[in-house]
Protein backbone atom coordinates (compact mmCIF):
# COMPACT_ATOMS: atom_id res chain seq x y z
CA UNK A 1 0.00 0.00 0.00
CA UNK A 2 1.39 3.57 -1.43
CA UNK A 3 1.45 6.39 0.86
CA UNK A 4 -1.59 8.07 -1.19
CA UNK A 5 -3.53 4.98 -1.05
CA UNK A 6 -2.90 4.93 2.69
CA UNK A 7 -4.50 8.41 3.46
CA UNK A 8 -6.98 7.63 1.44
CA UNK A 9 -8.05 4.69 3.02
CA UNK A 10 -6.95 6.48 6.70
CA UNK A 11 -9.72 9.39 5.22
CA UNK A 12 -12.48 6.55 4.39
CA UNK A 13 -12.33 5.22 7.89
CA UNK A 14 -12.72 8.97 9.78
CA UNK A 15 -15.27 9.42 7.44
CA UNK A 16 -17.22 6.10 8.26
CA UNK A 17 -16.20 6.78 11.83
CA UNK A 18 -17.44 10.26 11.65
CA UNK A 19 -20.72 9.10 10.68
CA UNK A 20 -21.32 6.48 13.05
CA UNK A 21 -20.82 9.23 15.85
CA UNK A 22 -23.18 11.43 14.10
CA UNK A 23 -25.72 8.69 13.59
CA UNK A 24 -25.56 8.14 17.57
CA UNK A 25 -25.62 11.83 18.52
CA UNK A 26 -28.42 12.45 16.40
CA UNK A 27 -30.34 9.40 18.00
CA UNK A 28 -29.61 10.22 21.13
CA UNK A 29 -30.40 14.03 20.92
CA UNK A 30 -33.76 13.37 19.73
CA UNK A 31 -34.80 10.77 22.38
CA UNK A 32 -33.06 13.78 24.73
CA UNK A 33 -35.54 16.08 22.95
CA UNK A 34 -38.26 13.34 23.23
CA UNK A 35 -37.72 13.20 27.11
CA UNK A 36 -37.62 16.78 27.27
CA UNK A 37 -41.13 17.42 25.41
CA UNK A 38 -42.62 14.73 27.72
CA UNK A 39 -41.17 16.42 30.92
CA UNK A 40 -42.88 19.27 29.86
CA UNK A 41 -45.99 17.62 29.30
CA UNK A 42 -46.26 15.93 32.75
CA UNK A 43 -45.76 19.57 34.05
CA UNK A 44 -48.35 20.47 32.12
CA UNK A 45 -51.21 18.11 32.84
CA UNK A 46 -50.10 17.86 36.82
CA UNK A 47 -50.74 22.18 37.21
CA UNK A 48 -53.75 21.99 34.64
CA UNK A 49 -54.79 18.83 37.49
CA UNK A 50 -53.44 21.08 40.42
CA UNK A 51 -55.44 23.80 39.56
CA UNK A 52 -58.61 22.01 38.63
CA UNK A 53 -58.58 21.24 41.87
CA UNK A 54 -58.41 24.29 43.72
CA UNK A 55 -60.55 25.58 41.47
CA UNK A 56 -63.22 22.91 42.62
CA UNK A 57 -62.39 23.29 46.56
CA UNK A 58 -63.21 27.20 45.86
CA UNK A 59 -66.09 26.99 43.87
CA UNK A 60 -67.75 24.62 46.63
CA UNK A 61 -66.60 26.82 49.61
CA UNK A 62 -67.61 29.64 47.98
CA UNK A 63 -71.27 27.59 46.92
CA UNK A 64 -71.40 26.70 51.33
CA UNK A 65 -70.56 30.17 51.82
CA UNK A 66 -73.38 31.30 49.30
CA UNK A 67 -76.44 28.57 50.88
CA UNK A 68 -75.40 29.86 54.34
CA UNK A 69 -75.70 33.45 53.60
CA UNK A 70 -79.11 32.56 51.86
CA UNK A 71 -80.31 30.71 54.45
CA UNK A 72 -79.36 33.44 57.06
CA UNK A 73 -81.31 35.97 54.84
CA UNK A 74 -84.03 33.82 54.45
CA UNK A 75 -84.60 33.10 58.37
CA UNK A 76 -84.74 36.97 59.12
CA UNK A 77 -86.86 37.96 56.86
């Protein structure tokens, strides 16, 4: 093997080398971005839950508070 043909062949293996890296970063930055966009999806649905729920305790303390108040208007009149 010639000196040329040897760099050649030396450039042929980065290159193949080069692109199995790629290959790997690229699959592993999109299940990275995968994880990332499900993260924020769990966040999501647990302070769209969170505040469903306080939302519900209010609206029924504030429906007690209402019947109490009518109640108390109703018996003095």
């Amino acid at each position: 093997m010639t000196n040329i043909e040897e760099k050649g062949y030396a450039e042929k293996v980065k290159f193949v080398r080069y692109n199995k890296y790629s290959d790997a970063v690229k699959k592993s930055n999109i299940a990275e971005f995968k994880s990332i966009i499900q993260m924020g999806q769990t966040a999501i649905e647990s302070i769209l839950f969170t505040n469903a729920g306080a939302a519900v305790a209010f609206f029924s303390s504030f429906y007690q508070q209402y019947e109490n108040f009518s109640r108390c208007k109703s018996e003095t009149a």
